[in-house]
Protein backbone atom coordinates (compact mmCIF):
# COMPACT_ATOMS: atom_id res chain seq x y z
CA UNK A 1 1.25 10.87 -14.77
CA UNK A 2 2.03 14.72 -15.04
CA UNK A 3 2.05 15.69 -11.95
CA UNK A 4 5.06 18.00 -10.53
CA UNK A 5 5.52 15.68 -7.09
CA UNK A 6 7.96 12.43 -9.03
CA UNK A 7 6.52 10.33 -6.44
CA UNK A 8 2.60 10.99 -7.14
CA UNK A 9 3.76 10.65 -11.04
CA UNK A 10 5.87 7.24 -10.23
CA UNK A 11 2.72 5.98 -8.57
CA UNK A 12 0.62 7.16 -11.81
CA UNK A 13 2.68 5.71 -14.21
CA UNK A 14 2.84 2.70 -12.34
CA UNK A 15 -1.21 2.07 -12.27
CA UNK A 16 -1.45 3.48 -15.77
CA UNK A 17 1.74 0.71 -16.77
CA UNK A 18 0.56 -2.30 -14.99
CA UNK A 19 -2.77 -2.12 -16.21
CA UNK A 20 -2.35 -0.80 -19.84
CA UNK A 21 -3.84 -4.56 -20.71
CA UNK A 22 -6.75 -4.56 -18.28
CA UNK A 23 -10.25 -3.15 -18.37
CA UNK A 24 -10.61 0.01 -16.04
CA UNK A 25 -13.31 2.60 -15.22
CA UNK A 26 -13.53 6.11 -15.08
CA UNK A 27 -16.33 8.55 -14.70
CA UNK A 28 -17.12 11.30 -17.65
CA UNK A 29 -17.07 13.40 -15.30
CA UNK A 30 -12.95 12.96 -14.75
CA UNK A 31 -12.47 12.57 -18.06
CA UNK A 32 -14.32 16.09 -18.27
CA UNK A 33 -11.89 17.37 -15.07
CA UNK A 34 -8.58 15.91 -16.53
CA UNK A 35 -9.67 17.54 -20.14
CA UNK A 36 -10.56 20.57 -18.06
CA UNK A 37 -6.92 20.88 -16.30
CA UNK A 38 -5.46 20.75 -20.45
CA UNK A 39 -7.78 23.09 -22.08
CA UNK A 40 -6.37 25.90 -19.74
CA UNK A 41 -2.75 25.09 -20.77
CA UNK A 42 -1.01 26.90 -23.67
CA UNK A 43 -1.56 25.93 -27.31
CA UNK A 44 2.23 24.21 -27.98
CA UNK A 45 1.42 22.02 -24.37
CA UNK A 46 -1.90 20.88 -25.31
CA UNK A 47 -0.55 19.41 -28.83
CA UNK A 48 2.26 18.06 -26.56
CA UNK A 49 -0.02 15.91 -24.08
CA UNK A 50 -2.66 15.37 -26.63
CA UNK A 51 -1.25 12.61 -28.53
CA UNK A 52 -0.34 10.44 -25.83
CA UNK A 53 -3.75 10.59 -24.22
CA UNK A 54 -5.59 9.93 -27.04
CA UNK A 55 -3.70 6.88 -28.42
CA UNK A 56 -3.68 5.68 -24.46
CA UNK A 57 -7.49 6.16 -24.57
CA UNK A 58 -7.75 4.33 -27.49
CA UNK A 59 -5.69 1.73 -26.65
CA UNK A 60 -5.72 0.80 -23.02
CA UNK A 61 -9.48 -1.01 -22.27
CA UNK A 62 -11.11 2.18 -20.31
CA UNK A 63 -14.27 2.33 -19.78
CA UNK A 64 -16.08 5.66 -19.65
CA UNK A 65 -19.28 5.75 -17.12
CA UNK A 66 -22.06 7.62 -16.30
CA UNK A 67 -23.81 8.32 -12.61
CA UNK A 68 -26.68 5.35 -11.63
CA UNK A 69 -29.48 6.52 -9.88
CA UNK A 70 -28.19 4.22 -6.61
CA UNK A 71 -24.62 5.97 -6.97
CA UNK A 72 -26.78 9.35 -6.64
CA UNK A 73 -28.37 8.26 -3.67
CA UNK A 74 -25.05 7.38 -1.84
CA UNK A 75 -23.52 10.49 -2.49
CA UNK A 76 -26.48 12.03 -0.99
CA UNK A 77 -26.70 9.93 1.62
CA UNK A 78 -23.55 8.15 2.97
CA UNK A 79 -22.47 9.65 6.45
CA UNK A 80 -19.20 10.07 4.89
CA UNK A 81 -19.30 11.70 1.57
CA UNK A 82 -21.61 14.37 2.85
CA UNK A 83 -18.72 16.89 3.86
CA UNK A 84 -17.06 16.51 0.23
CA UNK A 85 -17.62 18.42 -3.04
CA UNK A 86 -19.81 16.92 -5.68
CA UNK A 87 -17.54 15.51 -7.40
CA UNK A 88 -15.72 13.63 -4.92
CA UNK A 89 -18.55 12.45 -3.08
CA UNK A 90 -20.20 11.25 -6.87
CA UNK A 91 -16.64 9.16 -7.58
CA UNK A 92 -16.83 7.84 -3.50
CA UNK A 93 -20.36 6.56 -4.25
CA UNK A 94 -19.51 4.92 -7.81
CA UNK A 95 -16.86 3.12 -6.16
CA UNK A 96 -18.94 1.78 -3.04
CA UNK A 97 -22.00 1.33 -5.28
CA UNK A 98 -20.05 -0.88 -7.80
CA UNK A 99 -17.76 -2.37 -5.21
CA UNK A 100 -14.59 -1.43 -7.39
CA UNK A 101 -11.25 -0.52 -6.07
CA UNK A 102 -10.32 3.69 -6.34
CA UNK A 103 -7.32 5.07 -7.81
CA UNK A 104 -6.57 8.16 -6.40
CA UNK A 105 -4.17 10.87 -4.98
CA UNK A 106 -6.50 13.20 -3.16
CA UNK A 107 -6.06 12.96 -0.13
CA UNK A 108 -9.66 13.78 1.35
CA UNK A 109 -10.76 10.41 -0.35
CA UNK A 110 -7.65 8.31 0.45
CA UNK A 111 -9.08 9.47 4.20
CA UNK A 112 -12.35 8.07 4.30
CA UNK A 113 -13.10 4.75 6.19
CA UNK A 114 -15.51 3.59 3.90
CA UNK A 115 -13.24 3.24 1.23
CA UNK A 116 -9.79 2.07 3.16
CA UNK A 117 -10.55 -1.32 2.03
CA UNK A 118 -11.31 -0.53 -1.92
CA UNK A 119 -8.38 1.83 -2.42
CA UNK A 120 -6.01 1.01 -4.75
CA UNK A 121 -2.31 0.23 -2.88
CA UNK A 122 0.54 1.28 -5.04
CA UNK A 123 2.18 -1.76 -3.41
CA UNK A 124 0.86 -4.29 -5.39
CA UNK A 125 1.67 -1.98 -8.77
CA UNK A 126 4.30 -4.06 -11.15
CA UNK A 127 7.33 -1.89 -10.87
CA UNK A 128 9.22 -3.35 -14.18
CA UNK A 129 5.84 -2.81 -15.97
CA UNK A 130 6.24 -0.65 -19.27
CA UNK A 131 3.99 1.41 -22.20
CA UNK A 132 4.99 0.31 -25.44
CA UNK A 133 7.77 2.00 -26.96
CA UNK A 134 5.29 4.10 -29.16
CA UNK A 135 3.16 4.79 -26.46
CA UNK A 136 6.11 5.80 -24.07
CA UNK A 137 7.72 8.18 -26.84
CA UNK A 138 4.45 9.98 -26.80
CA UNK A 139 4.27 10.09 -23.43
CA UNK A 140 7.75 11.51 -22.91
CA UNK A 141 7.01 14.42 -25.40
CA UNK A 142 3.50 14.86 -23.07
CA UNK A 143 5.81 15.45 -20.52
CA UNK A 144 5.85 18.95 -21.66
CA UNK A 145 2.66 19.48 -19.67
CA UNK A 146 3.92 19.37 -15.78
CA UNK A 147 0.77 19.24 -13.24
CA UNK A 148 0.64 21.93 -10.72
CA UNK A 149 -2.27 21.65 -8.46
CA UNK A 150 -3.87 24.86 -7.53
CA UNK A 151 -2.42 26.20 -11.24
């Protein structure tokens, strides 16, 4: 929802929009890597973005999940996920383990077979969907943190 490309943050903010009222996962581990990307940034930025992630935390029905022992075994073991990094082959396997649908701009995942047909399609995103206007005021001022991958 940060991120300097405006169509990767249009997509974003359309997932993040159109699903504000529905239960979705997400590993601790990217929780961990998005908190990572934040703690690097400059005082004045992190008290920028801060606000809006924590109330959209709080609000929006997100469930934070650990590894299972059978997601563990298909990141070791899948054909496919062996030529990705940890974490990427860990968030592959919790997705075919669980059968859920992924969410995601990196493109090594968006490549894989095994997951063409559990990858999220911006297509069917609600374009007119919205935050509140609370929410979207914080957001706006969390703007002040731009993504820059590689940064």
């Amino acid at each position: 929802m940060h991120h300097q490309d405006p169509l990767i943050r249009q997509h974003s903010l359309r997932f993040f929009r159109g699903h504000y009222s529905h239960q979705v996962s997400m590993s601790f581990e990217q929780v961990g890597i998005c908190d990572a990307v934040i703690w690097q940034q400059r005082r004045e930025v992190q008290d920028a973005y801060y606000p809006f992630m924590d109330r959209l935390h709080s609000d929006m029905q997100i469930m934070r999940e650990g590894y299972h022992t059978r997601e563990l075994e298909v990141a070791l073991g899948h054909p496919e996920l062996k030529t990705l990094r940890p974490e990427q082959a860990l968030l592959a396997a919790q997705v075919l383990a669980r059968g859920g649908v992924l969410v995601t701009h990196d493109p090594a995942l968006r490549r894989l077979p095994c997951l063409r047909s559990q990858r999220w399609d911006v297509a069917s995103a609600q374009p007119d969907a919205t935050f509140p206007a609370d929410l979207q005021a914080l957001y706006e001022t969390s703007c002040a943190f731009v993504h820059i991958p590689g940064e």
